[in-house]
N, C-alpha and C. Protein backbone atom coordinates (compact mmCIF):
# COMPACT_ATOMS: atom_id res chain seq x y z
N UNK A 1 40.86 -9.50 -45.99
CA UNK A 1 42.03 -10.21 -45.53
C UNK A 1 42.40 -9.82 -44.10
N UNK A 2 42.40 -8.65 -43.83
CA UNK A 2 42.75 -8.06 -42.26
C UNK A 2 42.32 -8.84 -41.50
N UNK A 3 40.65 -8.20 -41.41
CA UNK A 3 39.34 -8.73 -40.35
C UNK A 3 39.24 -10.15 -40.78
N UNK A 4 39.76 -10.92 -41.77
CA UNK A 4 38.79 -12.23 -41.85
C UNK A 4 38.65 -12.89 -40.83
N UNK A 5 39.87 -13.28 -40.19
CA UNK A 5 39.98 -14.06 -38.94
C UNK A 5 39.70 -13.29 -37.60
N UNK A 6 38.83 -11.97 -37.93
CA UNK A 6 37.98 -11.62 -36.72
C UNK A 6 36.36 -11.56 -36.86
N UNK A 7 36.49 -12.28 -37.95
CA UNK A 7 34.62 -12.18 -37.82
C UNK A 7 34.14 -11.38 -39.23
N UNK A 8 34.72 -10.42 -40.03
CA UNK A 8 34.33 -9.79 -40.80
C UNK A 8 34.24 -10.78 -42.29
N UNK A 9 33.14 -10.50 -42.74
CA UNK A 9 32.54 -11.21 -43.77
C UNK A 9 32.46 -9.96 -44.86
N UNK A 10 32.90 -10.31 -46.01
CA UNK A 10 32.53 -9.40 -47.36
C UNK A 10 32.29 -9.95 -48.65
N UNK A 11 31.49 -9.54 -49.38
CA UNK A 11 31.11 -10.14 -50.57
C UNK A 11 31.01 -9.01 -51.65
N UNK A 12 31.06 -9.52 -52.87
CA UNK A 12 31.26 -8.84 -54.07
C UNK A 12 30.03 -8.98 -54.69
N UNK A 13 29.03 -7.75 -54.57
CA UNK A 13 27.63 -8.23 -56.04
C UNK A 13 28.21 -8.58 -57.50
N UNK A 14 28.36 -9.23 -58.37
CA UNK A 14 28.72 -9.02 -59.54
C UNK A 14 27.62 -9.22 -60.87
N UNK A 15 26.07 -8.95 -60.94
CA UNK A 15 25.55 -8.97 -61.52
C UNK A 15 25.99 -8.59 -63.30
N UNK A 16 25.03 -8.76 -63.92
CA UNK A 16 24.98 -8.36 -65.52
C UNK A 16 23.51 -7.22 -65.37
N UNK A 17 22.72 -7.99 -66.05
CA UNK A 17 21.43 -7.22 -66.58
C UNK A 17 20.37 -7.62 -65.47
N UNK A 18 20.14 -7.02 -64.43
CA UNK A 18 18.79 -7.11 -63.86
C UNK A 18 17.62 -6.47 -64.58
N UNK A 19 16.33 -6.88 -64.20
CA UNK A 19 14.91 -5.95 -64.64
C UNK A 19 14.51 -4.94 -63.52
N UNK A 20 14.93 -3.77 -63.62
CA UNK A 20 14.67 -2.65 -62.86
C UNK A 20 14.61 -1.24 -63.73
N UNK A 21 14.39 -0.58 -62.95
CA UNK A 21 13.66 1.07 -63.21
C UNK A 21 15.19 1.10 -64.11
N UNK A 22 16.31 0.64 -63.91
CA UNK A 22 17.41 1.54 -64.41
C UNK A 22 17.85 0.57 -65.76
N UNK A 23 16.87 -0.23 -65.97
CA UNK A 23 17.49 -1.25 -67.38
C UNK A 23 16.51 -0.85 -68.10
N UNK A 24 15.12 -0.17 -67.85
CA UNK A 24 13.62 -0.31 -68.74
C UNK A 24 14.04 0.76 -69.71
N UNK A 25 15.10 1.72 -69.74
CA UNK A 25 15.02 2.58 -70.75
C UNK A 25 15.73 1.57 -72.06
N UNK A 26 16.36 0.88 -71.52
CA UNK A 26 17.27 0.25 -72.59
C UNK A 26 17.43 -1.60 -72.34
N UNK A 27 16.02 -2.57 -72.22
CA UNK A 27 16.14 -3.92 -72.01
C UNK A 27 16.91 -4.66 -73.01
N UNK A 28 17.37 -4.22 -73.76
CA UNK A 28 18.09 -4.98 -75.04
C UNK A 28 19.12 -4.61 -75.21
N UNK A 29 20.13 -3.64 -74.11
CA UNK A 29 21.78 -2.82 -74.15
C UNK A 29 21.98 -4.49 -74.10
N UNK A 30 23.70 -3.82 -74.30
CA UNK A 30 24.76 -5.28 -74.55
C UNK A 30 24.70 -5.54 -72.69
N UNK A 31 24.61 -5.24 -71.83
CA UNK A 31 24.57 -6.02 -70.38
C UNK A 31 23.35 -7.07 -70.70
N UNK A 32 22.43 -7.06 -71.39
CA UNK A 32 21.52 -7.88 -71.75
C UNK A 32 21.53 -9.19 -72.14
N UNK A 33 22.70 -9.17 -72.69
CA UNK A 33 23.40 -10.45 -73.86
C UNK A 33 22.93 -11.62 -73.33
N UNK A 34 23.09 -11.98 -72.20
CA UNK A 34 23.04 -12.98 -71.71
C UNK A 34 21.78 -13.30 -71.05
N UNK A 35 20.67 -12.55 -71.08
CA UNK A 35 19.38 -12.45 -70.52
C UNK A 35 19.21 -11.45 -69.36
N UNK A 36 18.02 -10.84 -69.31
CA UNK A 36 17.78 -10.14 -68.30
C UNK A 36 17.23 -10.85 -67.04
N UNK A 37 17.48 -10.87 -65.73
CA UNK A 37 17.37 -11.64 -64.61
C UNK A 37 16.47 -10.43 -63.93
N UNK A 38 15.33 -11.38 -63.52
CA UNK A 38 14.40 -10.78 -62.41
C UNK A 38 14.79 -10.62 -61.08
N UNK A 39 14.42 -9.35 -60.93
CA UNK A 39 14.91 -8.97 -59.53
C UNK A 39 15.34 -10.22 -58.33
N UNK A 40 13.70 -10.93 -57.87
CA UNK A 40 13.58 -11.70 -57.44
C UNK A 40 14.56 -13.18 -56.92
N UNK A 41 15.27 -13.35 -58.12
CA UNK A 41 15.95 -14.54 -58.75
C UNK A 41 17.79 -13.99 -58.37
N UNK A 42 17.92 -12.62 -58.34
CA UNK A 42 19.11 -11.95 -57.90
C UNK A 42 18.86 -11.90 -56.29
N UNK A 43 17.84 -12.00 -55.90
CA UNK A 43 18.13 -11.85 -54.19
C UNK A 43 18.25 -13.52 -53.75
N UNK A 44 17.58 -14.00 -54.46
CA UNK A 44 17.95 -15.76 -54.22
C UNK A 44 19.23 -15.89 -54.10
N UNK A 45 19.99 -15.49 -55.15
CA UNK A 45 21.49 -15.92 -55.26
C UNK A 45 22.61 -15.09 -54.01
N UNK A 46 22.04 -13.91 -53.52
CA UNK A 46 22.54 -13.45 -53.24
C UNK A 46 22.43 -13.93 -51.77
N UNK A 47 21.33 -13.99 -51.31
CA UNK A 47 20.80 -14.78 -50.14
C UNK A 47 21.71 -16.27 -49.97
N UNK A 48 21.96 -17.34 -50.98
CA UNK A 48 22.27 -18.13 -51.18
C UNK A 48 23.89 -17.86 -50.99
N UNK A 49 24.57 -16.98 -51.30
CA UNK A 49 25.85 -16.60 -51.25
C UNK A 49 26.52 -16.22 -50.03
N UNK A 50 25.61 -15.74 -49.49
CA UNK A 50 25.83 -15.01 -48.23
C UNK A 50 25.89 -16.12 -47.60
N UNK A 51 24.58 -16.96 -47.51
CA UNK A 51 24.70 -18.29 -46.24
C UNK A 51 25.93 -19.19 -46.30
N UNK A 52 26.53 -19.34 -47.75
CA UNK A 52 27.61 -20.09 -47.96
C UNK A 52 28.84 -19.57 -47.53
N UNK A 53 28.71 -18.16 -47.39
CA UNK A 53 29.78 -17.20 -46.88
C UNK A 53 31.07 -17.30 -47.94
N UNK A 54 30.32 -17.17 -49.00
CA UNK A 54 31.39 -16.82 -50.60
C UNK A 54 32.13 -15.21 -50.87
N UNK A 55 32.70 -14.98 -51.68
CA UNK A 55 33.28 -13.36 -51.94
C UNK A 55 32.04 -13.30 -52.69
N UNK A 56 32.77 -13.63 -53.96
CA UNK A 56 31.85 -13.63 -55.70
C UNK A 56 29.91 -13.93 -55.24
N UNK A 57 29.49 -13.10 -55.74
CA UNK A 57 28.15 -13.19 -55.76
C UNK A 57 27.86 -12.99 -57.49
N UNK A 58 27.91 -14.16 -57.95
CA UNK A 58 27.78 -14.35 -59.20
C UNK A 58 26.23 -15.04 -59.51
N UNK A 59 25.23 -14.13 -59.87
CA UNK A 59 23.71 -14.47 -60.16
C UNK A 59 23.75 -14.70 -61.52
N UNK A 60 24.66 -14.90 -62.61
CA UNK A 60 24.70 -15.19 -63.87
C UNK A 60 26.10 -15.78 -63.64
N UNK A 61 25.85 -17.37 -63.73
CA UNK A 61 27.18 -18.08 -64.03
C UNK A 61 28.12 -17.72 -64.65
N UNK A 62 27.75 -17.28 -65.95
CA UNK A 62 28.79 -16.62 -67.17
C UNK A 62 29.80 -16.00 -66.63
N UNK A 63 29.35 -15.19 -65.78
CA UNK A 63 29.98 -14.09 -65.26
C UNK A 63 31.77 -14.55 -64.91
N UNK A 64 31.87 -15.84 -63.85
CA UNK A 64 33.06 -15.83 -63.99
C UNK A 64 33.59 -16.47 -64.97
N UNK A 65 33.41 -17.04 -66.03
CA UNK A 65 34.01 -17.69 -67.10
C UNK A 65 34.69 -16.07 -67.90
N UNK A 66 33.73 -14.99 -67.88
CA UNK A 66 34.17 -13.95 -68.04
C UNK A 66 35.33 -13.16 -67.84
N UNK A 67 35.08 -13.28 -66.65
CA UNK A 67 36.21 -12.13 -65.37
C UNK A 67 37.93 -13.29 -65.47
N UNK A 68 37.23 -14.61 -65.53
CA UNK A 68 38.56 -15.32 -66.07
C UNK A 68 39.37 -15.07 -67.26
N UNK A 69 38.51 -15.21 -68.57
CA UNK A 69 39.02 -14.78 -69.67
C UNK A 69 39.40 -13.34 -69.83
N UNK A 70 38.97 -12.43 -68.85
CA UNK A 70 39.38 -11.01 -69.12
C UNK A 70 40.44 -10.79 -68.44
N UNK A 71 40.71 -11.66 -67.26
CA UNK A 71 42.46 -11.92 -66.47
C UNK A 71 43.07 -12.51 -67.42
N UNK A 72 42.83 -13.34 -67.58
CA UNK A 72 43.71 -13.96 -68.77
C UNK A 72 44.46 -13.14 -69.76
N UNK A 73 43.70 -12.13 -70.48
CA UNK A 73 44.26 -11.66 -71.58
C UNK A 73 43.22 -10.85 -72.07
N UNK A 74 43.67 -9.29 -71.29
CA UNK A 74 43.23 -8.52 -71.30
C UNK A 74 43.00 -7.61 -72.73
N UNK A 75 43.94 -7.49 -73.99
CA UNK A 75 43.90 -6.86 -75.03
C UNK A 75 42.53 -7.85 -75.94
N UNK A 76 43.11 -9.39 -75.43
CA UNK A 76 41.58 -10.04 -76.77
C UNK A 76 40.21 -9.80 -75.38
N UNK A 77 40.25 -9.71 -74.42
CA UNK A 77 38.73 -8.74 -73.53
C UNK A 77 38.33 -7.67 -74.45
N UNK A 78 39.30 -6.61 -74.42
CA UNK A 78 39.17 -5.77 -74.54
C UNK A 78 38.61 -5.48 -76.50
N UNK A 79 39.27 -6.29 -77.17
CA UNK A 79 39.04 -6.52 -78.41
C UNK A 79 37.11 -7.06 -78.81
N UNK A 80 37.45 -7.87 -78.17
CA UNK A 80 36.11 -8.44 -77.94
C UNK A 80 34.98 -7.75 -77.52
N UNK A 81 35.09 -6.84 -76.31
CA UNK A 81 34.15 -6.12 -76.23
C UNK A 81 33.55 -5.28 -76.75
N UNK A 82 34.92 -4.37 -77.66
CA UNK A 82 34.55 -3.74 -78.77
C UNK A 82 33.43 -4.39 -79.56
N UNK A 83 33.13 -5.60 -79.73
CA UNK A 83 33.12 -6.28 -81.17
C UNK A 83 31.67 -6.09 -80.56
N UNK A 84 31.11 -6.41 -79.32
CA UNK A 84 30.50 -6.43 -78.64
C UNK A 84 29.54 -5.49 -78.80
N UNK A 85 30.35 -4.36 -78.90
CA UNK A 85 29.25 -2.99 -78.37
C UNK A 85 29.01 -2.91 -80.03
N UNK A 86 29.78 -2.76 -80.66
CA UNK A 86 29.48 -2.53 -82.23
C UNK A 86 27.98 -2.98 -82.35
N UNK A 87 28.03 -4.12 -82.16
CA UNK A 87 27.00 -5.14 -82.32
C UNK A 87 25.68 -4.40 -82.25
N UNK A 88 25.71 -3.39 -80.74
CA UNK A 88 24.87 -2.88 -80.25
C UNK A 88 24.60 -1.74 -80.51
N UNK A 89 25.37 -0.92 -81.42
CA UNK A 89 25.34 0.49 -81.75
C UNK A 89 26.47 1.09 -80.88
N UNK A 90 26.35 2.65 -81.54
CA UNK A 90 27.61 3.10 -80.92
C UNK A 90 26.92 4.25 -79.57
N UNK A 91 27.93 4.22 -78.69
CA UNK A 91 27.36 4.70 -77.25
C UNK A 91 28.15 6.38 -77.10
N UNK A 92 27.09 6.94 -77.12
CA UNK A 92 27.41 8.39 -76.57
C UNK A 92 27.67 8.71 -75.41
N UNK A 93 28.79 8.97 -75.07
CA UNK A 93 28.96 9.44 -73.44
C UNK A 93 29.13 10.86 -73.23
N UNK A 94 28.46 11.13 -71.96
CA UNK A 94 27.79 12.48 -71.75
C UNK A 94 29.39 13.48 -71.53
């Protein structure tokens, strides 16, 4: 908001599940849900985002139907995601 009207450009990555070194231990976690996206296919969009000079760099459409419904009403997000991870087993944090 400051810089916009001096030239400064910023964008938001907002990916899900890419195929990289850091998804191969686990290609089927709940970031998966929606398919795993090849590297390749994430620099398209992102490339594509940039030229349009967008914030949201959304390489999985879903994504904002998401980030909407989780503004919306944050306790059924939050409900939901639970329901979500269940789905997937339960997650140990270190």
């Amino acid at each position: 908001m400051t810089y916009g009207d001096r030239g400064l450009k910023v964008s938001a990555l907002c990916p899900q599940a890419v195929r990289t070194a850091m998804t191969a231990d686990n290609p089927d976690g709940v970031a998966s849900v929606d398919g795993m996206m090849e590297p390749e296919v994430l620099c398209d969009s992102v490339v594509e985002t940039l030229r349009e000079e967008r914030f949201l760099v959304l390489p999985h459409p879903e994504v904002l139907t998401y980030m909407q419904r989780k503004s919306g009403d944050y306790d059924r997000w939050l409900k939901g995601m639970r329901r979500l991870q269940e789905g997937y087993g339960n997650f140990d944090w270190p």
